[in-house]
Protein backbone atom coordinates (compact mmCIF):
# COMPACT_ATOMS: atom_id res chain seq x y z
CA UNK A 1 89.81 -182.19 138.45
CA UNK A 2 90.56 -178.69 136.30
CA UNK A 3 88.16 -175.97 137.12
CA UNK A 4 87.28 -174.22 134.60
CA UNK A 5 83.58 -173.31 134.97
CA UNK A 6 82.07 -171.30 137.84
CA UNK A 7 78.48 -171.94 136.85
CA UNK A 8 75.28 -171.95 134.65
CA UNK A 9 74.60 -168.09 134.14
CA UNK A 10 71.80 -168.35 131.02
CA UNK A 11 69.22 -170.36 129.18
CA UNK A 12 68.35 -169.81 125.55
CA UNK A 13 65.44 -171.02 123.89
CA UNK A 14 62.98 -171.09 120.89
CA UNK A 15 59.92 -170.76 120.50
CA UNK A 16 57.37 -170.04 117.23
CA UNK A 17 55.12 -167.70 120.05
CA UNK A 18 57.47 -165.32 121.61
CA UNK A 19 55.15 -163.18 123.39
CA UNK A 20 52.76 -165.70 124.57
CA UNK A 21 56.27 -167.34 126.37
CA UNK A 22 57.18 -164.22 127.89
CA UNK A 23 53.99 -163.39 128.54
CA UNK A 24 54.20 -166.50 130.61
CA UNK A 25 57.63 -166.48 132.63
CA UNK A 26 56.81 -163.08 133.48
CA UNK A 27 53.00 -163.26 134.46
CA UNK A 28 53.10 -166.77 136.04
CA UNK A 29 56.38 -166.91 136.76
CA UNK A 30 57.87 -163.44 137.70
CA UNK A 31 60.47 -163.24 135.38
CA UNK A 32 61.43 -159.43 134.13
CA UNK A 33 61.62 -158.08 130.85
CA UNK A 34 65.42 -156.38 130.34
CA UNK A 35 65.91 -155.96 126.81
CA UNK A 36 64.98 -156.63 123.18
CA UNK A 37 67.14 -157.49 120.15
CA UNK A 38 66.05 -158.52 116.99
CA UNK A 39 62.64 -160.49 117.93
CA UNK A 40 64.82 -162.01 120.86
CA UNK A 41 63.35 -161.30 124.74
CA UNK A 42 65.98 -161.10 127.32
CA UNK A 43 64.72 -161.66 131.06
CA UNK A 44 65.96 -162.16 134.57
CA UNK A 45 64.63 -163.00 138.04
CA UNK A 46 64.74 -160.88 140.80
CA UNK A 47 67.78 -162.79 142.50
CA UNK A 48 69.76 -162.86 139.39
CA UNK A 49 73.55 -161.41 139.37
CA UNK A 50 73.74 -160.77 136.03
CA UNK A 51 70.93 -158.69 133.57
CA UNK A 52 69.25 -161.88 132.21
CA UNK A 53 69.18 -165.28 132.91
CA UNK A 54 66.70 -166.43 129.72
CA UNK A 55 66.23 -165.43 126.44
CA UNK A 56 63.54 -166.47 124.34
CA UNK A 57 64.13 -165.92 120.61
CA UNK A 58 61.59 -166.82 117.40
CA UNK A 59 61.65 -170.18 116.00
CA UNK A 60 59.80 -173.05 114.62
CA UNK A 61 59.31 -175.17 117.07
CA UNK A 62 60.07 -175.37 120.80
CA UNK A 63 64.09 -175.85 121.26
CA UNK A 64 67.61 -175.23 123.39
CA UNK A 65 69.19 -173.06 121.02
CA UNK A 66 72.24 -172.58 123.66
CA UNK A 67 73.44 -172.90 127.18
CA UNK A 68 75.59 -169.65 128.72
CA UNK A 69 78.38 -170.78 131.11
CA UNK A 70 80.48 -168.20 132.99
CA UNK A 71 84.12 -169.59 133.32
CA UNK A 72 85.85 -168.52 136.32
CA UNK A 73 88.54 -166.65 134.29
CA UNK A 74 89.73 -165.00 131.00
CA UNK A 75 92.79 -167.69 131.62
CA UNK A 76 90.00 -170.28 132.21
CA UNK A 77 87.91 -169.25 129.03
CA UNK A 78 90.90 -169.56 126.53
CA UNK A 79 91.77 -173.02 128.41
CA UNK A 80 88.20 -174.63 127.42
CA UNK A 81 88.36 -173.07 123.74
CA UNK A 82 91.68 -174.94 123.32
CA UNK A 83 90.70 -178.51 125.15
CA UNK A 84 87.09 -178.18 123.02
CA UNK A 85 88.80 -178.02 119.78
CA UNK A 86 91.41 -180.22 120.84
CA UNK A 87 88.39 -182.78 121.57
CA UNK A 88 87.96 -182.53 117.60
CA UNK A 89 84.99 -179.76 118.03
CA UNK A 90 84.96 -176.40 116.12
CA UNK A 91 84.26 -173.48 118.15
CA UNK A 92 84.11 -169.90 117.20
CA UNK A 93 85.14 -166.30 119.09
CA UNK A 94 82.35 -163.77 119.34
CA UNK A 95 82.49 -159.96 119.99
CA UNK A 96 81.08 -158.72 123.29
CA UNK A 97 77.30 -158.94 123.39
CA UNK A 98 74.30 -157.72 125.30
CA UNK A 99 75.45 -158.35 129.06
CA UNK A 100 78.23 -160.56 128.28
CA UNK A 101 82.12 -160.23 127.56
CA UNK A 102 83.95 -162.03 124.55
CA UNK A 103 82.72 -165.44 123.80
CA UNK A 104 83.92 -168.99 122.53
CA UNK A 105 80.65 -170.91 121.28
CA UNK A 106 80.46 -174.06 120.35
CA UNK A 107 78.23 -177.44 119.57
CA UNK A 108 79.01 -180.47 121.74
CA UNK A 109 79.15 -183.90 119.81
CA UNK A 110 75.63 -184.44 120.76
CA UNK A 111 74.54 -181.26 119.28
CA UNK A 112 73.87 -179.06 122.04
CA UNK A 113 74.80 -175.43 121.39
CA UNK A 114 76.79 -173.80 124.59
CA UNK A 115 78.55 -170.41 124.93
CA UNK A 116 81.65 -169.38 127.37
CA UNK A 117 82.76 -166.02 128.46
CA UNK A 118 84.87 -165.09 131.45
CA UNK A 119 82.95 -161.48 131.59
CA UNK A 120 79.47 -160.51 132.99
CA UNK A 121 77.77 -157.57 133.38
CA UNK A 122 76.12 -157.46 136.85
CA UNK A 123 72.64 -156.42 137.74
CA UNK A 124 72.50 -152.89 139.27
CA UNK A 125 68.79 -151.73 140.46
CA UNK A 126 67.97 -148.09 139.79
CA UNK A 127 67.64 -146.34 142.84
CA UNK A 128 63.63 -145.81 143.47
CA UNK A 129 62.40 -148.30 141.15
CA UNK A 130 59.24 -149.50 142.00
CA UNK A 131 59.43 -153.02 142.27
CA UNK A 132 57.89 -155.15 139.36
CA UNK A 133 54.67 -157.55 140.22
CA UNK A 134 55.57 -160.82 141.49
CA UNK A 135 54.35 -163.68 139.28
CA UNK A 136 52.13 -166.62 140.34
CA UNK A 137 55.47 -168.53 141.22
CA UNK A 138 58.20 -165.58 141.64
CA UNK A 139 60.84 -167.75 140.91
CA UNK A 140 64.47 -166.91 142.02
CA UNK A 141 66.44 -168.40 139.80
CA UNK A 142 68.12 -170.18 137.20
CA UNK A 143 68.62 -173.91 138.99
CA UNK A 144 69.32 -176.34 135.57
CA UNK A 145 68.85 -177.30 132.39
CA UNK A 146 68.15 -181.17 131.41
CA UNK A 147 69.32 -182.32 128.03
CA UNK A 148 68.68 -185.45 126.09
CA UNK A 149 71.07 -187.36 124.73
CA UNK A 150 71.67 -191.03 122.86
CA UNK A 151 74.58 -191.73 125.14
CA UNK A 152 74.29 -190.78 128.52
CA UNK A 153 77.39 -192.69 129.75
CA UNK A 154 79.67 -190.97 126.67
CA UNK A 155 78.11 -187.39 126.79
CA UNK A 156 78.96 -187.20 131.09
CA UNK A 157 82.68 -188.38 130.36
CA UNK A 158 83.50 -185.51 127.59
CA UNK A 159 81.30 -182.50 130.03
CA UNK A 160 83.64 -184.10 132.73
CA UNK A 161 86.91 -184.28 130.55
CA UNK A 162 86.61 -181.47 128.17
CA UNK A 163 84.92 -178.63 130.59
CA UNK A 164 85.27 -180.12 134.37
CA UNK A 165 81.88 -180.73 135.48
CA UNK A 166 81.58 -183.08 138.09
CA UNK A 167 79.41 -185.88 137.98
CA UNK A 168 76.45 -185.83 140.56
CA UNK A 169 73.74 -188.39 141.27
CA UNK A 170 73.05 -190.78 138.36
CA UNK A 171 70.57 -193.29 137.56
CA UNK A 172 71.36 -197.12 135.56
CA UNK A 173 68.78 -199.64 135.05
CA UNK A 174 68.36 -202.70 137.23
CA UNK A 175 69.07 -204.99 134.08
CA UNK A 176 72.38 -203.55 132.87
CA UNK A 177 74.71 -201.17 133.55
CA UNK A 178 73.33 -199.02 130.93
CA UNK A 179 72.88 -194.98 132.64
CA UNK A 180 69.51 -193.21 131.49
CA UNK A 181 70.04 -190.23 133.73
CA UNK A 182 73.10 -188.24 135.58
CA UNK A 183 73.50 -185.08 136.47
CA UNK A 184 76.83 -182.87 136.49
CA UNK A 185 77.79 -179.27 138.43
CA UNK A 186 80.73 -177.14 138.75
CA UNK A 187 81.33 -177.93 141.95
CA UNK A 188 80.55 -180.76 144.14
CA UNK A 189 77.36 -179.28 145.40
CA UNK A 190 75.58 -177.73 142.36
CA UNK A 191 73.36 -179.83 139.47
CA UNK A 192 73.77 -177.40 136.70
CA UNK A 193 73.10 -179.92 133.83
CA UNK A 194 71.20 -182.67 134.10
CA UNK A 195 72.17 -185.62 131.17
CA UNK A 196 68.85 -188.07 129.84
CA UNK A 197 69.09 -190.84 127.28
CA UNK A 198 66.97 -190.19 124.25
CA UNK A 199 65.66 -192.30 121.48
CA UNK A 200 65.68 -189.29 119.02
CA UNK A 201 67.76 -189.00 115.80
CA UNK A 202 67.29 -185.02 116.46
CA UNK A 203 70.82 -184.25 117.95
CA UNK A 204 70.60 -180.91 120.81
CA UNK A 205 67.05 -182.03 122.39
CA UNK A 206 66.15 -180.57 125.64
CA UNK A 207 64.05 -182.27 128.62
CA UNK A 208 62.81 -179.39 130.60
CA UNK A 209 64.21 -176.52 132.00
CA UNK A 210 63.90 -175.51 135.74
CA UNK A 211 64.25 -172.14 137.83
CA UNK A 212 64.00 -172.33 141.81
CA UNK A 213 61.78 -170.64 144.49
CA UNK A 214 62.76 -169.86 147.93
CA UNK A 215 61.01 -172.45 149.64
CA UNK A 216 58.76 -175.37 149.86
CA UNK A 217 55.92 -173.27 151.09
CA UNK A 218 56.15 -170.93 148.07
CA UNK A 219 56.52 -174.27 145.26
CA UNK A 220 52.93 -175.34 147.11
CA UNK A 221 51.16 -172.60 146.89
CA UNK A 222 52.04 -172.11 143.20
CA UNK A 223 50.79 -175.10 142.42
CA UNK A 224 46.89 -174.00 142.89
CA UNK A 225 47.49 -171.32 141.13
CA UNK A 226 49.08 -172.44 138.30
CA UNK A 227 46.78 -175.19 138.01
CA UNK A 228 43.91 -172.57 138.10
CA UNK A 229 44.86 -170.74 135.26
CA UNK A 230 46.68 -173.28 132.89
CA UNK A 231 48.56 -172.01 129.44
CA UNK A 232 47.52 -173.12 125.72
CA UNK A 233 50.39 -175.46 123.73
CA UNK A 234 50.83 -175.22 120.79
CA UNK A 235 51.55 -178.34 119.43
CA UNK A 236 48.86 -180.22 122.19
CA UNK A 237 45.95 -179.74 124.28
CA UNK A 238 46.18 -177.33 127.22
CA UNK A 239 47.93 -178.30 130.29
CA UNK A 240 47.91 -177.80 133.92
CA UNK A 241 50.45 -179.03 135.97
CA UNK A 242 52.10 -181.70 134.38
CA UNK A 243 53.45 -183.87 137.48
CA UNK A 244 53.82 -183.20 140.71
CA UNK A 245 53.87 -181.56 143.53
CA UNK A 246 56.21 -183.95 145.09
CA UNK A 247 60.01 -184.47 146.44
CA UNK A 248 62.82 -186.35 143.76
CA UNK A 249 63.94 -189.54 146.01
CA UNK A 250 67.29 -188.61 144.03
CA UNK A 251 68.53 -185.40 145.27
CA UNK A 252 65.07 -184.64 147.72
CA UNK A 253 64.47 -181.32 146.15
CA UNK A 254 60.95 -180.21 145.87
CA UNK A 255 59.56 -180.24 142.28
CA UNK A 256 56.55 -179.25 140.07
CA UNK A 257 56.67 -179.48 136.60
CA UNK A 258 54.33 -177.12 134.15
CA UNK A 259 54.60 -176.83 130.55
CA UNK A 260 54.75 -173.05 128.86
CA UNK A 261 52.98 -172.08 125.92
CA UNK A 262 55.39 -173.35 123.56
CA UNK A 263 55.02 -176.68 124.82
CA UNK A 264 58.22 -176.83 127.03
CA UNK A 265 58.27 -178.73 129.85
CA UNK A 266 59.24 -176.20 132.46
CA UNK A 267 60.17 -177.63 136.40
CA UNK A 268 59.66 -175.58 139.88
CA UNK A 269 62.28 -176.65 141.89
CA UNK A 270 63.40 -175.83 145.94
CA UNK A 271 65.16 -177.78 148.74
CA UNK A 272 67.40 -180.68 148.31
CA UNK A 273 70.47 -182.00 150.19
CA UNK A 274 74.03 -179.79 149.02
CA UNK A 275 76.84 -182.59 149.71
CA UNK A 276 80.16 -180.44 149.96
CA UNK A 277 82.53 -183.68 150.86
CA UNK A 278 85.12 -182.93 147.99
CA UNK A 279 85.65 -186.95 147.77
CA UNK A 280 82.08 -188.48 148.79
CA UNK A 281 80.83 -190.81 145.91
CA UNK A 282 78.01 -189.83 143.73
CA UNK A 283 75.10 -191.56 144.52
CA UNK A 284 73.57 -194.28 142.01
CA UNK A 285 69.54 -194.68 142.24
CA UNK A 286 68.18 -197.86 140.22
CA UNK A 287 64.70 -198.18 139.65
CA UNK A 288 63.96 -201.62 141.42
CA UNK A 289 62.77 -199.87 144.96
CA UNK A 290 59.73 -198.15 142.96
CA UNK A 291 58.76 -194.81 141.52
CA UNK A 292 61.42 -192.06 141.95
CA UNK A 293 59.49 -189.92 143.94
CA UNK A 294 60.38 -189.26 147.70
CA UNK A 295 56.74 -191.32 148.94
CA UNK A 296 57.55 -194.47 146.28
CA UNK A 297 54.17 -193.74 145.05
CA UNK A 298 53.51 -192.44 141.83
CA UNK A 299 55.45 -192.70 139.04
CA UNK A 300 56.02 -190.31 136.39
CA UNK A 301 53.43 -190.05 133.63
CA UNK A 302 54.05 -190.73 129.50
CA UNK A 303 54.36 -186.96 128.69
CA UNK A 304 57.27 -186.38 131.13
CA UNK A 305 59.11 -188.59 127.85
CA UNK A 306 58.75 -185.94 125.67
CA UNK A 307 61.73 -184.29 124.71
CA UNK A 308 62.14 -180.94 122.68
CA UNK A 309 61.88 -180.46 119.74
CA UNK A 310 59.17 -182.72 120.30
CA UNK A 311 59.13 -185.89 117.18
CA UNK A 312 57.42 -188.58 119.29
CA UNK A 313 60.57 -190.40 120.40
CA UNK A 314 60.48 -190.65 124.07
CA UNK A 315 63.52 -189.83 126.39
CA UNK A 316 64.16 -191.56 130.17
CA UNK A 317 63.65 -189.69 133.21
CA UNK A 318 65.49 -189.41 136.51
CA UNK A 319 63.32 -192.24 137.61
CA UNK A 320 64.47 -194.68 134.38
CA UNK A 321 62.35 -195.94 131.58
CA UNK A 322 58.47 -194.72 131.51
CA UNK A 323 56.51 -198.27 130.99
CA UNK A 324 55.59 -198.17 126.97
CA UNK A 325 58.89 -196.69 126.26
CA UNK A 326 61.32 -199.81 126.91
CA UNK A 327 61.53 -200.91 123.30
CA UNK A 328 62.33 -197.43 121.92
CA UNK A 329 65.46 -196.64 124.37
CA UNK A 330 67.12 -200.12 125.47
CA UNK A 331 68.87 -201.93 123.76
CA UNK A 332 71.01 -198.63 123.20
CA UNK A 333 70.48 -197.45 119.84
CA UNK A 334 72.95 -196.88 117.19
CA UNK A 335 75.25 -193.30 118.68
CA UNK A 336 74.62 -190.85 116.49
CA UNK A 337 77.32 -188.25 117.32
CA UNK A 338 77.83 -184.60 115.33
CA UNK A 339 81.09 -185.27 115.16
């Protein structure tokens, strides 16, 4: 197995309300504000390394616009340039950047945007700097990103091949041997990217995002709070939470899912088991036992489908296929690769 990435390091994402999202990961959330670049809104959690861990930028419509990845080397970051465009993808260099060394970005044959650099800058408080306001949840931070994809199966075996990630817990259906979820790290006890089967033609679609907390303690008492004061969407109704409070049967971390104002599906996330066996064999959760949920007793509502941008074709979840979405995602449809 090469090793070429040491981890996720930032999120970037769209959204046609920039202020009303910041407004939201740093007054319910905790986030900071670092910086500000051409309409774009750089921000970090208190735990983070590096100066920012999410970016929020103007757009149309709620959407990943790109995934940062630290390699674990200048060596390592010219290695993945080559084996991407040796894949048959097209990649470009960039200069240095705000917080961030040369970069190699590129867009992944499902059409999901990621960047590489070997270099960044870390996180140095000001001595005497009063500390800023915790948020409702005072995340920590940055714990993964969930994309959508029309082959699940196809798009793990390229992350795996092309950039090293290592495939984690993944999730077939009880009727075939068809994969609807997986999840991949850097190392055998991270779950950096999580992988969903969509029935989009949109190529790049995100699921949700998520950021962590310390503990279990501090995810449940978010929960009243964020249920008490709710955010508007702009393409639906306003939300509370969306699902949860609960515990994944897959990976027993501690979740809550809210949506932001943009309408993207944002998860809370704590706990969970960290297998560091180097050989152990990733574990494979099908459906037939019940929900997906620690308690086997709720399963996750119609809106948890939604993937971003949003065009009303549903995606799986962790758990499988949401009753009412069967027809739209299995049979596979047709692959509809960028390249």
């Amino acid at each position: 197995m090469i090793k070429l990435l040491s981890h996720l390091s930032h999120v970037r994402l769209a959204a046609a309300d920039v202020e009303a999202s910041v407004l939201f990961y740093s007054g319910q959330l905790g986030l900071r504000e670092v910086y500000r670049d051409h309409g774009s809104v750089y921000l970090r959690t208190s735990d983070d390394f590096y100066l920012f861990s999410l970016v929020v930028e103007p757009g149309p419509e709620p959407a990943l616009v790109s995934l940062g990845w630290r390699t674990v080397s200048e060596a390592a970051l010219d290695e993945a340039a080559e084996r991407v465009q040796s894949s048959g993808v097209e990649g470009q260099w960039r200069q240095p950047a705000f917080g961030r060394g040369r970069s190699f970005v590129f867009t992944g044959p499902w059409g999901h945007t990621m960047e590489l650099f070997a270099h960044a800058e870390k996180f140095r408080p000001p001595q005497h700097a009063a500390e800023a306001e915790a948020g409702t949840a005072d995340v920590r931070a940055l714990d993964h990103v969930t994309i959508a994809t029309t082959e699940v199966t196809a798009c793990v075996t390229w992350h795996s091949d092309v950039l090293g990630l290592q495939l984690q817990p993944e999730t077939q259906l009880d009727s075939s041997d068809i994969t609807v979820y997986a999840v991949l790290g850097t190392n055998a006890a991270s779950r950096e990217l999580g992988v969903v089967l969509d029935s989009s033609s949109r190529p790049g679609r995100i699921n949700h995002v998520a950021y962590r907390l310390d503990t279990r303690q501090a995810l449940l008492d978010a929960a009243p709070a964020l249920t008490a004061g709710g955010v508007r969407i702009e393409h639906g109704p306003s939300t509370h939470l969306e699902y949860g409070p609960s515990i994944h049967v897959l990976g027993e971390q501690n979740y809550l899912y809210v949506r932001e104002p943009s309408g993207l599906r944002v998860e809370l996330t704590t706990g969970g088991f960290l297998p560091a066996v180097p050989d152990r064999t990733p574990a494979l959760w099908r459906p037939s036992p019940g929900p997906g949920n620690f308690y086997l007793n709720a399963r996750m509502p119609l809106s948890m489908t939604e993937g971003f941008p949003p065009d009303g074709s549903p995606t799986a979840t962790e758990e499988g296929l949401v009753p009412g979405t069967e027809t739209r995602l299995v049979p596979p449809i047709i692959p509809r690769r960028m390249h």
